[in-house]
Protein backbone atom coordinates (compact mmCIF):
# COMPACT_ATOMS: atom_id res chain seq x y z
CA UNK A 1 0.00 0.00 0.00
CA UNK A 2 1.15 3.62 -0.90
CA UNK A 3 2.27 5.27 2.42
CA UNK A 4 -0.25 8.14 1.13
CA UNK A 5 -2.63 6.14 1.96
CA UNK A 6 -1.90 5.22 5.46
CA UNK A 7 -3.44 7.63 7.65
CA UNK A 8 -6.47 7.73 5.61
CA UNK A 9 -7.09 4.30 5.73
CA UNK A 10 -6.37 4.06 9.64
CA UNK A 11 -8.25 7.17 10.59
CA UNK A 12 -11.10 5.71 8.67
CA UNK A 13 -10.69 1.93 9.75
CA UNK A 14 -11.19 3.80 13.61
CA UNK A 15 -13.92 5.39 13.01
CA UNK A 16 -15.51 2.17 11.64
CA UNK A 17 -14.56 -0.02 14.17
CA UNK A 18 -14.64 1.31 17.56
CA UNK A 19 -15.35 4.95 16.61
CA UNK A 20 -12.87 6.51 19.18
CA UNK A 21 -11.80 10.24 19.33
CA UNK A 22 -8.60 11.53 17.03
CA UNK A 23 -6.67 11.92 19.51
CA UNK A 24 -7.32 8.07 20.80
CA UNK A 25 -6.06 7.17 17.53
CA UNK A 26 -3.37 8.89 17.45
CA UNK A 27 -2.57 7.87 20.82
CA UNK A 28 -2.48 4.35 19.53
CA UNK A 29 0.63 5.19 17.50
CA UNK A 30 1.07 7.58 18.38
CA UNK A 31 1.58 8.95 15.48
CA UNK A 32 2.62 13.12 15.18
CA UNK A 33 -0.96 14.58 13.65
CA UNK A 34 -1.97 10.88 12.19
CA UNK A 35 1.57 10.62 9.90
CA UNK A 36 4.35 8.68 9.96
CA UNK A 37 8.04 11.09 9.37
CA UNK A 38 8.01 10.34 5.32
CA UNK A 39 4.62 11.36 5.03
CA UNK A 40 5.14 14.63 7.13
CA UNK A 41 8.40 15.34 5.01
CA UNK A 42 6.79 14.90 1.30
CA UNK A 43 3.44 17.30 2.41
CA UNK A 44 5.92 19.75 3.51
CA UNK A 45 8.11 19.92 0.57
CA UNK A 46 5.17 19.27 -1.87
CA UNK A 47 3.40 22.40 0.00
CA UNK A 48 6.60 24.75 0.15
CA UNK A 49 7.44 23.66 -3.91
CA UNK A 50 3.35 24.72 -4.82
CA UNK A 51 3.79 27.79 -2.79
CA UNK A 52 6.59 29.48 -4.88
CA UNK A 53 5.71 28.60 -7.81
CA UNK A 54 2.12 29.85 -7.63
CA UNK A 55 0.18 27.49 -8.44
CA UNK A 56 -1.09 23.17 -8.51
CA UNK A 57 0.87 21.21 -10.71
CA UNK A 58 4.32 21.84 -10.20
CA UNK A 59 6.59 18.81 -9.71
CA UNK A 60 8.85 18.44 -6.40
CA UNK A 61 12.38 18.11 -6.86
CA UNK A 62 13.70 15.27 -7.41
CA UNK A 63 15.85 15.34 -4.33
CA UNK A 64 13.44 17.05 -1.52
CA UNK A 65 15.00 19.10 0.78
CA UNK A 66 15.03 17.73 4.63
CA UNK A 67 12.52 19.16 7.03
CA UNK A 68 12.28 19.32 10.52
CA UNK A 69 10.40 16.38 12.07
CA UNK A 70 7.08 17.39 13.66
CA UNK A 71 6.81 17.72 17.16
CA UNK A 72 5.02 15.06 18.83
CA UNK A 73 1.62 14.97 19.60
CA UNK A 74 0.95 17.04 22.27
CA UNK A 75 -2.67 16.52 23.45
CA UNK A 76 -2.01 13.39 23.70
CA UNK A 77 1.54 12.76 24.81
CA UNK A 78 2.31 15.18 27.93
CA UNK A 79 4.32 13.79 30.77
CA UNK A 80 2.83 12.18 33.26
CA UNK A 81 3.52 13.50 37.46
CA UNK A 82 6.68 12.29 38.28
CA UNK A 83 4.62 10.68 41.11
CA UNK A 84 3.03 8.45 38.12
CA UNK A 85 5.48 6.67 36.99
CA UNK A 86 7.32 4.91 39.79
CA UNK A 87 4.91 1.97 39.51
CA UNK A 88 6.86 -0.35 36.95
CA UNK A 89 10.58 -0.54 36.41
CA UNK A 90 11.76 1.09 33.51
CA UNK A 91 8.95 3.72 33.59
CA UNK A 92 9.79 7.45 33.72
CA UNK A 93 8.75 11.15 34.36
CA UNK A 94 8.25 11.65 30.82
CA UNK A 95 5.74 8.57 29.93
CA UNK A 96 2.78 9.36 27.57
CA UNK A 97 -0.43 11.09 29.24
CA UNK A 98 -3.16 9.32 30.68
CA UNK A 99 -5.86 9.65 29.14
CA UNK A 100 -9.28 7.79 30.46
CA UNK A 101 -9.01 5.24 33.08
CA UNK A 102 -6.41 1.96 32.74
CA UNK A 103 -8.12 -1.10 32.64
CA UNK A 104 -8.39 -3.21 35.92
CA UNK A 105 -5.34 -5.54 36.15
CA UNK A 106 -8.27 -8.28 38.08
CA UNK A 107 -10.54 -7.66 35.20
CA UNK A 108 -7.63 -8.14 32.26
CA UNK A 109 -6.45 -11.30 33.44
CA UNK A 110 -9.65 -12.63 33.70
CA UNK A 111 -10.17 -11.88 30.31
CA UNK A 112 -6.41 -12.53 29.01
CA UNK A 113 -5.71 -16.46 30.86
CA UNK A 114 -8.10 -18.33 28.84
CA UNK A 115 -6.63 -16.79 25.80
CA UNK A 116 -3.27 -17.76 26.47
CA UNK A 117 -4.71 -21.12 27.43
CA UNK A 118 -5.22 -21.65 23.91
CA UNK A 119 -4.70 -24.53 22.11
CA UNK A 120 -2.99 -22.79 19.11
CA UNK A 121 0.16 -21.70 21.54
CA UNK A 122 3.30 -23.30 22.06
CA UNK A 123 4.94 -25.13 25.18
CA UNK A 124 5.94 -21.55 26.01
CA UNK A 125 3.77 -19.00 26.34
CA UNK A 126 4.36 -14.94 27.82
CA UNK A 127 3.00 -11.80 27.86
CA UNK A 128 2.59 -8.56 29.47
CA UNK A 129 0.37 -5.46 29.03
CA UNK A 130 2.18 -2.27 30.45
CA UNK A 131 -0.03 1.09 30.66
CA UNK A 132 1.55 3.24 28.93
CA UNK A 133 1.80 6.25 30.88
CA UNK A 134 2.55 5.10 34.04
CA UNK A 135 4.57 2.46 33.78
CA UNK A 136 2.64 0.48 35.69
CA UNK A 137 1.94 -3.59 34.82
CA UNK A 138 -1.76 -4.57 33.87
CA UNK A 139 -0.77 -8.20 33.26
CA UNK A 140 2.10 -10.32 33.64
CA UNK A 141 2.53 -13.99 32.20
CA UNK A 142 5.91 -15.16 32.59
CA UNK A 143 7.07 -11.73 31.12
CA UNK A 144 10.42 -12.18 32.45
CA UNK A 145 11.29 -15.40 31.07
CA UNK A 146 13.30 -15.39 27.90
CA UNK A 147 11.98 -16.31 24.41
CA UNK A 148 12.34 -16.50 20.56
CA UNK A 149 11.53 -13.25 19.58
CA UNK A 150 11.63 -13.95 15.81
CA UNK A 151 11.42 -10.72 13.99
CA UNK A 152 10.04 -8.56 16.97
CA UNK A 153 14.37 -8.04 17.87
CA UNK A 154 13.49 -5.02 14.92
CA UNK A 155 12.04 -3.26 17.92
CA UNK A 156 15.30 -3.68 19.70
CA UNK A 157 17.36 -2.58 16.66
CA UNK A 158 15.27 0.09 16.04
CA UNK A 159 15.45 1.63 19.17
CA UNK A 160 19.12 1.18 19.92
CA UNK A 161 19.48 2.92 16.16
CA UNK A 162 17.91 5.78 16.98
CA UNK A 163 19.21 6.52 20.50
CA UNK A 164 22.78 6.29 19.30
CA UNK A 165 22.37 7.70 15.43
CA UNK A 166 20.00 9.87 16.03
CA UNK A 167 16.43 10.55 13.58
CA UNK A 168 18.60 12.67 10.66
CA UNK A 169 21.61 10.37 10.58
CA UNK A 170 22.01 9.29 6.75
CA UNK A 171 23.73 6.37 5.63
CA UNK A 172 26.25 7.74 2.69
CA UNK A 173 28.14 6.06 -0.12
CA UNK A 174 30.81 7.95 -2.44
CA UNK A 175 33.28 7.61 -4.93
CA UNK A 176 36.39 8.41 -4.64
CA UNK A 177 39.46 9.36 -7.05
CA UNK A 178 42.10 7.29 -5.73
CA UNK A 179 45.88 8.17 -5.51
CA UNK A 180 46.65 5.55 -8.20
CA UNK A 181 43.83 7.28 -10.70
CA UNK A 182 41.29 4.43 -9.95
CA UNK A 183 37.84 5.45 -9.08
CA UNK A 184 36.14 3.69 -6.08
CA UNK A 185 32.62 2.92 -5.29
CA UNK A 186 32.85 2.85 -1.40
CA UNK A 187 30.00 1.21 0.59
CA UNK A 188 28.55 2.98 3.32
CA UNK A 189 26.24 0.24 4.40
CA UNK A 190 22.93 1.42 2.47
CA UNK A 191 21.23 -1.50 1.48
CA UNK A 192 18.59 0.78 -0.06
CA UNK A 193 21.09 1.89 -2.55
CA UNK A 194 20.14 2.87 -6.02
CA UNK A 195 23.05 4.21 -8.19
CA UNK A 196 21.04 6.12 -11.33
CA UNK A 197 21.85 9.63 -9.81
CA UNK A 198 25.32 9.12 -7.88
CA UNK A 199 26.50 7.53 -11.82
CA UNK A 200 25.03 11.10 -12.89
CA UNK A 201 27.38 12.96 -10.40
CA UNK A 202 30.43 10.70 -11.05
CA UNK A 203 30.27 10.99 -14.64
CA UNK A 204 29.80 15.15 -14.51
CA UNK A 205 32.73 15.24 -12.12
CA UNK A 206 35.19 13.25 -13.79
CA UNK A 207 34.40 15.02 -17.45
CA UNK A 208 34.83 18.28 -15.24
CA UNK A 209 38.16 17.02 -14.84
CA UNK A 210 39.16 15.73 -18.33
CA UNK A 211 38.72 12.02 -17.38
CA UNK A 212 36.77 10.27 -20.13
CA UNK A 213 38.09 6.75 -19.25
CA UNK A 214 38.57 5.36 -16.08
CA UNK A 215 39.47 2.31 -13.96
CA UNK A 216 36.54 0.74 -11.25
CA UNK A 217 37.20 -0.52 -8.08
CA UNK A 218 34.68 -1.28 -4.80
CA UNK A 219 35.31 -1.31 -1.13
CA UNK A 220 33.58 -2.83 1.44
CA UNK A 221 35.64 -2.58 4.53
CA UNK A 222 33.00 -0.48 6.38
CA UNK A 223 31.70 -4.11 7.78
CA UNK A 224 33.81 -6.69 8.79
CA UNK A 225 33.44 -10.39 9.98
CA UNK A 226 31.33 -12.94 7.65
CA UNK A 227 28.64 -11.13 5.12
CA UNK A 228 26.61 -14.70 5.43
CA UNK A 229 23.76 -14.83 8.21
CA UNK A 230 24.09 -18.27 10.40
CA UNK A 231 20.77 -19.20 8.03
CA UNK A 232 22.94 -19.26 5.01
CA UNK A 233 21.54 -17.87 1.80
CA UNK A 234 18.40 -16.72 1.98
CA UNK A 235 15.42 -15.28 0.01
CA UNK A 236 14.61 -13.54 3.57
CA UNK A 237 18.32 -11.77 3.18
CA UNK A 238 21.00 -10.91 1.42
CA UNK A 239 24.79 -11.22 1.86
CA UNK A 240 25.52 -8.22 4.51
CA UNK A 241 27.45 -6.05 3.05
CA UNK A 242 28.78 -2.44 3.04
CA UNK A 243 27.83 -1.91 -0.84
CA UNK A 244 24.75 -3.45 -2.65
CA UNK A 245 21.76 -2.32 -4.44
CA UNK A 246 17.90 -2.72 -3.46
CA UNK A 247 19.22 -5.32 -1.09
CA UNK A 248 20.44 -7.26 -3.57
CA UNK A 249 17.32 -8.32 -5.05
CA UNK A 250 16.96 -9.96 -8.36
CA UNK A 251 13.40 -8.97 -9.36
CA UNK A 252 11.38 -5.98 -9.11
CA UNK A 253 10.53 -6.15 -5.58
CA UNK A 254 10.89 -4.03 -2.56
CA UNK A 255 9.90 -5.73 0.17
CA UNK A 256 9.27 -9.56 1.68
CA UNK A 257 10.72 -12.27 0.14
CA UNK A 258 12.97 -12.95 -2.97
CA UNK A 259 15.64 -14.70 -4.27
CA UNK A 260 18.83 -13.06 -3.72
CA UNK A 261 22.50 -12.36 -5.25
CA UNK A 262 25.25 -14.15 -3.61
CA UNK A 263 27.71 -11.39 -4.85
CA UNK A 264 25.74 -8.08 -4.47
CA UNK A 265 28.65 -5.91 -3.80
CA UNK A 266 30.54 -6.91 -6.94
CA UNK A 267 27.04 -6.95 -8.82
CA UNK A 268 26.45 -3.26 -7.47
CA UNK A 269 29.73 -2.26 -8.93
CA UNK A 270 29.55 -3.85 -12.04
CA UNK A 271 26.15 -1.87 -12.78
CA UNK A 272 27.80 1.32 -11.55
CA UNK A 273 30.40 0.69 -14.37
CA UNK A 274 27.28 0.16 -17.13
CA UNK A 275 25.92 3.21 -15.88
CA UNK A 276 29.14 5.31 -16.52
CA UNK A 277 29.64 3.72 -19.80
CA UNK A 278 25.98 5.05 -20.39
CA UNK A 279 26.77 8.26 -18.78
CA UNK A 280 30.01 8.50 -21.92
CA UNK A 281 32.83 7.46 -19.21
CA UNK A 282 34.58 4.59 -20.64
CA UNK A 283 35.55 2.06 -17.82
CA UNK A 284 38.62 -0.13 -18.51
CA UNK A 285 38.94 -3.53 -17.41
CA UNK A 286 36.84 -5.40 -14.75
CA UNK A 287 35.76 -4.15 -11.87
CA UNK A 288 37.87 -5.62 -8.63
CA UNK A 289 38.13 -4.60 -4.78
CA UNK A 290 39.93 -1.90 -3.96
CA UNK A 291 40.64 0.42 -0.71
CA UNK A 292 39.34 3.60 -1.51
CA UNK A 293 41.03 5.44 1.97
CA UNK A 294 42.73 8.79 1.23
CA UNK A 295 40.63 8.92 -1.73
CA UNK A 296 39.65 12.42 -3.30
CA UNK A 297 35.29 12.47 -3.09
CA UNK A 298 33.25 13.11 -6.72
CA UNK A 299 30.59 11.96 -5.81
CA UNK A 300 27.96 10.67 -3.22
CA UNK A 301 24.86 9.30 -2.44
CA UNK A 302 23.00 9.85 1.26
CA UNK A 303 19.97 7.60 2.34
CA UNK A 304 16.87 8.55 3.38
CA UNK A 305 17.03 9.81 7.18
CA UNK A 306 17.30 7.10 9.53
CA UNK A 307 13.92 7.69 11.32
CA UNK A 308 12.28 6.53 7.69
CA UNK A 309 14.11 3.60 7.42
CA UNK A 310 13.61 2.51 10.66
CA UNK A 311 10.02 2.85 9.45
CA UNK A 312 10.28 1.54 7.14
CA UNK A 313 12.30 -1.53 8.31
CA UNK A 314 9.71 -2.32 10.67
CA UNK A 315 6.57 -1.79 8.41
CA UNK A 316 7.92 -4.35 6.13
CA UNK A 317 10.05 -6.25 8.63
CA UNK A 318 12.93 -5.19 6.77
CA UNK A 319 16.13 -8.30 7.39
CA UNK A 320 18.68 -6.50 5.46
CA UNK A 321 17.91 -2.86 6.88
CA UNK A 322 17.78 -4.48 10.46
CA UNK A 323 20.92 -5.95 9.65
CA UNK A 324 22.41 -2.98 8.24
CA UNK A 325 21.65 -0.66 11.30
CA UNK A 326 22.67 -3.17 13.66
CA UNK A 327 25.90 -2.44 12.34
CA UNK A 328 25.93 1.11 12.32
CA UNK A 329 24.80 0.75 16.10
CA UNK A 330 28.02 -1.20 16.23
CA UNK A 331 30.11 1.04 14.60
CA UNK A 332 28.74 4.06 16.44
CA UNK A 333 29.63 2.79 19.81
CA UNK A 334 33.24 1.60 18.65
CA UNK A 335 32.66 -2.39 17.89
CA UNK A 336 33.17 -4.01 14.89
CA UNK A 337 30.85 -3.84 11.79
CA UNK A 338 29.87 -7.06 12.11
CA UNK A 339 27.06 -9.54 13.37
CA UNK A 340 28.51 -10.19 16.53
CA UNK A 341 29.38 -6.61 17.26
CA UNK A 342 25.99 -5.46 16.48
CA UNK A 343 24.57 -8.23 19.11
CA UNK A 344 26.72 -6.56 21.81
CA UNK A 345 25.92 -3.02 20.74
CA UNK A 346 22.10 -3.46 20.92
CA UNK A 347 21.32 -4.73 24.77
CA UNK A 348 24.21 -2.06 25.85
CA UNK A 349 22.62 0.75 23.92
CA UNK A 350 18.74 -0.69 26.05
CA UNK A 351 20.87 -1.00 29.32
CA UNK A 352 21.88 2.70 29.09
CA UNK A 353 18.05 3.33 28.83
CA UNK A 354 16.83 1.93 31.41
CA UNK A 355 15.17 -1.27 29.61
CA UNK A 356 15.10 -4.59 31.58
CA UNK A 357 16.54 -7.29 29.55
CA UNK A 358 16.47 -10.48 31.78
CA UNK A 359 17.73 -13.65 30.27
CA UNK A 360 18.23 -11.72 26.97
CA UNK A 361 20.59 -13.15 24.71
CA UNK A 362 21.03 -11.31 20.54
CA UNK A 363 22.35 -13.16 17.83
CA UNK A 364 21.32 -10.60 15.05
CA UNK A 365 19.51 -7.80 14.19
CA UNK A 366 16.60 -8.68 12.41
CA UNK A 367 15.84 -11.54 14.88
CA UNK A 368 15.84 -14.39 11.93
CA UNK A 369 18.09 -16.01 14.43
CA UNK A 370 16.38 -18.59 16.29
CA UNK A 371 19.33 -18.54 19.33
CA UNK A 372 18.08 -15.14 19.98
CA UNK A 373 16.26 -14.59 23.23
CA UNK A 374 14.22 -12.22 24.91
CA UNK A 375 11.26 -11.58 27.14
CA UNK A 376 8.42 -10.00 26.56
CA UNK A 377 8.84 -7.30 29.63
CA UNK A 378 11.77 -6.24 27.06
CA UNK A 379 9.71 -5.54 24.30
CA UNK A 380 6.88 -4.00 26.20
CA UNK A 381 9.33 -1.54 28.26
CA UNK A 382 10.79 -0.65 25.01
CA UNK A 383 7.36 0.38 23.30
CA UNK A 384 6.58 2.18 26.54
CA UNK A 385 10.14 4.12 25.99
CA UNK A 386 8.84 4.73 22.69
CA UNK A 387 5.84 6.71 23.61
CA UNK A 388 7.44 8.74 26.05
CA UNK A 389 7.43 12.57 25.67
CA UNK A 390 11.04 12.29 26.91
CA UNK A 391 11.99 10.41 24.28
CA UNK A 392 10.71 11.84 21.14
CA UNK A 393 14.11 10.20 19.08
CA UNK A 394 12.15 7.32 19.55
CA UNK A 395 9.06 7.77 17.95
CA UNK A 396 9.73 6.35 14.72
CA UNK A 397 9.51 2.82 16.82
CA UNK A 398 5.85 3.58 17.07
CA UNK A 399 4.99 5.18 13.82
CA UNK A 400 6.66 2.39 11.81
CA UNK A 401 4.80 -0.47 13.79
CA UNK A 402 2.53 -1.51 10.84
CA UNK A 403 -1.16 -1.50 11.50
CA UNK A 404 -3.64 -3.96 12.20
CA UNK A 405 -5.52 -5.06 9.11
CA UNK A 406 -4.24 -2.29 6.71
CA UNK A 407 -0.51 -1.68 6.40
CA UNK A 408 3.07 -3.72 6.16
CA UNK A 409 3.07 -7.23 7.46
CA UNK A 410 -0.50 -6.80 9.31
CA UNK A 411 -2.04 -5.86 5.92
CA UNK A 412 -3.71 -9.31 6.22
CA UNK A 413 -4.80 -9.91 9.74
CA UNK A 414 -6.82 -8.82 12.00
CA UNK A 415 -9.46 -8.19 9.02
CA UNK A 416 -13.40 -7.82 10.73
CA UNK A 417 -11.93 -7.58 14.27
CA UNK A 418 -12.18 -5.12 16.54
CA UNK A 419 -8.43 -4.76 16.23
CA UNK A 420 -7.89 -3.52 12.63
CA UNK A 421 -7.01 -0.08 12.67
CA UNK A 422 -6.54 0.04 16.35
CA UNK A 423 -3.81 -2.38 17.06
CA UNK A 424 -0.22 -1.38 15.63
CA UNK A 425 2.07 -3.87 16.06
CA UNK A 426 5.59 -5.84 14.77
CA UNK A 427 4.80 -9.36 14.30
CA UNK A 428 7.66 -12.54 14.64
CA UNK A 429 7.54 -16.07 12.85
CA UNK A 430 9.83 -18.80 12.71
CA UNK A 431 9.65 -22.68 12.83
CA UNK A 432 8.55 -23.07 16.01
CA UNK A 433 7.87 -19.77 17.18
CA UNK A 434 4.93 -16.80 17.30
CA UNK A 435 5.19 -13.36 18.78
CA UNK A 436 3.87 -9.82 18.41
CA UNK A 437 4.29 -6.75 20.25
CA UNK A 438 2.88 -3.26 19.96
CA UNK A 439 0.58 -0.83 21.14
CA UNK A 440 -3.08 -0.42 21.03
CA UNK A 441 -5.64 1.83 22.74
CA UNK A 442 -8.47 1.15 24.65
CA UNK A 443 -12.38 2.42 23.67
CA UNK A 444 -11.50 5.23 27.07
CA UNK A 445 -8.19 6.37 25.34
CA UNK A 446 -5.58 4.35 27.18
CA UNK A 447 -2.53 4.04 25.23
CA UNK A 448 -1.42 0.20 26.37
CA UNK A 449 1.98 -1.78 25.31
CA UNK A 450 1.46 -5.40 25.47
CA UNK A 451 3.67 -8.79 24.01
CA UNK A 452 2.64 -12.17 23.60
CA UNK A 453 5.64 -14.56 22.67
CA UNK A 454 5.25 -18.23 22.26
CA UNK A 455 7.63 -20.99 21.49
CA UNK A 456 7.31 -24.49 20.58
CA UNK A 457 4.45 -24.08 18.18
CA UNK A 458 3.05 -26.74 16.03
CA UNK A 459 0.74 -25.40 13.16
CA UNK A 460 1.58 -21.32 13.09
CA UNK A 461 -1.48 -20.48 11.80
CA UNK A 462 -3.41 -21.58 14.82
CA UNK A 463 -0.94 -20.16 16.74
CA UNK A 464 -0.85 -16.56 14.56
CA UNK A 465 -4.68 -16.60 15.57
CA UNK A 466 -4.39 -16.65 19.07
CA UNK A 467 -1.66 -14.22 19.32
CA UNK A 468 -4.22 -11.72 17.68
CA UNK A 469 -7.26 -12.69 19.62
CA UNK A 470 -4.95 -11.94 22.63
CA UNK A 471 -4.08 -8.35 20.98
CA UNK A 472 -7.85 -7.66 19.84
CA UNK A 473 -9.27 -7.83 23.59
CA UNK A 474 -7.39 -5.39 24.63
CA UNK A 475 -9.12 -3.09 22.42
CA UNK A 476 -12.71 -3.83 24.66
């Protein structure tokens, strides 16, 4: 689905269902005046092109200019009295509003146990349902105990992303001039790469120059350690690396599944050189690795800001951007580039904000790892963190949560329930193993954060079922 249509289709799918206020919508994001940060960005520059030129149908430049994210959503998000928020570790002074009255903790479980006494669960089965603005816990099943999250470690990614990178942070590639005349098509770990205008700047600069023919080279040392995930090849994921294009894809998709290269650098630089040949820049010889450090910059490419592809990652639960930021988490706090540096970065970047992490254990950072482990008090605390006034870095974590019935990898569930449109939420599946973990609001306005994990799962569709029953009474 166009991300045009999102808020349209969730402010109408609320009113439909459960017919509760705005700003109980947008509480259930929250999301900053019903958008998520791309949206916001393309009305802004779309409104500030049509303004000077005077009129409708003017086109928006091709490269829109960066605005400043809108502040969050005030009527709904104010912080809470610091006397509020003691109730529940990891809550704070600046936790969303309250708005109505929190369910009854007595009343939820009676209404929660026979749903996790379903058939359709695993052997292991937790959850928790944290309100939101205090902290406090509404229900508590085996929270602490460590579990499979699947692909609900995004959340952990995300968040440790953010906090360290920072909403605006951009992931850039360049080319270089090297010392020895070689140009060099450096990786800066974008998997969302596409190389039609950077070939365009390349081939300008080096005819600015005099250069009409050229040797190629590509480096990759940004990441280090093994570029294959412990699953092997993968149609869920490519080869991690520091330089490929549209995660290495070899058909015409952008998200979910498909089959992948097994060289994607060397296949990114190897179009790069068509392109330049296109662009009248003859390249000579093939294209091989080579350092581009002390290089002289022609060229480069930035991603979109970080708070969109964290939205992105988790709308589509994105493997290769997961992977890709897990490493820039690494890199940012001075490990290696590499899976297992991006495992250590993550839980030390949630430690230093407060999030409990018992028995937690990271493999990865798009959680297709079935060794990883973590509870479901982790993922709730972090959603909390998410929604806090305090934290408004975070709020990507939220808007990119896809939505129940309508958007990302929830487009198909939760169809004719009282959750579609109300429940956001990022989803796990493996062999084995079920989880999802979001927010949702209540019919009085209570912004909740709940996860359900379960292991040991025999048909997943049964289990996938439950898991959103579970979600969709909270919304009573």
């Amino acid at each position: 689905m166009p991300l045009g249509r999102t808020w349209q289709v969730v402010a109408g799918s609320a009113a439909i269902g459960l017919a509760v206020a705005l700003g109980a919508v947008a509480a259930s994001g929250p999301w900053d005046s019903g958008q998520r940060t791309a949206e916001r960005r393309h009305a802004a520059d779309r409104d500030r092109v049509l303004a000077a030129a005077g009129h409708r149908h003017t086109p928006p430049p091709r490269t829109p200019a960066v605005t400043p994210p809108a502040p969050s959503a005030a009527p709904v998000l104010l912080p809470a009295p610091a006397s509020a928020t003691g109730a529940g570790k990891g809550a704070s002074a600046g936790s969303a509003s309250a708005t109505g009255t929190a369910p009854d903790p007595a009343a939820l479980k009676a209404l929660l146990d026979p749903l996790m006494a379903s058939d359709g669960l695993g052997t292991l089965r937790t959850g928790i349902v944290v309100d939101a603005a205090t902290g406090t816990v509404l229900y508590d099943h085996r929270a602490a105990t460590p579990s499979t999250p699947a692909s609900t470690t995004k959340l952990a990614t995300a968040t440790a992303a953010l906090a360290t990178l920072g909403a605006g942070h951009r992931l850039t590639t360049t080319v270089v001039l090297g010392k020895d005349g070689r140009v060099v098509l450096v990786g800066g770990g974008d998997p969302t790469l596409e190389l039609g205008g950077l070939a365009d700047d390349t081939a300008a600069a080096l005819k600015a120059r005099g250069a009409t023919s050229v040797r190629l080279g590509y480096d990759t040392s940004l990441y280090s350690g093994s570029s294959l995930h412990p699953i092997g090849h993968n149609e869920n994921l490519a080869p991690v690396t520091a330089l490929m294009v549209r995660e290495g894809r070899l058909d015409d998709s952008d998200s979910g599944t498909a089959d992948r290269s097994f060289t994607p650098a060397r296949d990114a630089a190897d179009a790069f050189a068509d392109l330049l040949r296109d662009r009248g820049i003859t390249v000579e010889g093939a294209v091989s690795e080579h350092s581009g450090r002390g290089g002289t910059r022609l060229a480069a490419h930035q991603s979109a800001p970080l708070d969109e592809l964290v939205e992105r990652m988790l709308t589509n639960s994105d493997n290769d951007l997961a992977e890709a930021l897990a490493r820039q988490v690494a890199r940012a706090t001075g490990r290696p580039a590499s899976f297992a540096g991006g495992a250590a970065a993550i839980p030390d970047v949630l430690r230093r904000l407060g999030v409990p992490l018992p028995g937690a254990s990271f493999h990865d950072g798009s959680g297709l790892d079935g060794t990883d482990k973590v509870a479901a008090t982790t993922l709730a605390r972090i959603l909390a963190l998410a929604a806090s006034p305090a934290h408004p870095e975070l709020r990507p974590v939220l808007t990119g949560l896809p939505v129940a019935g309508f958007t990302g990898t929830l487009a198909d569930r939760f169809r004719a329930t009282r959750g579609a449109g109300v429940v956001h939420a990022k989803t796990g599946t493996l062999t084995g193993t079920n989880t999802i973990a979001g927010t949702t609001v209540t019919p009085a306005g209570r912004l909740l954060a709940f996860a359900f994990l379960t292991d040991g799962t025999t048909d997943a569709d049964a289990a996938q079922s439950a898991l959103d029953r579970l979600a969709t009474a909270l919304t009573r």
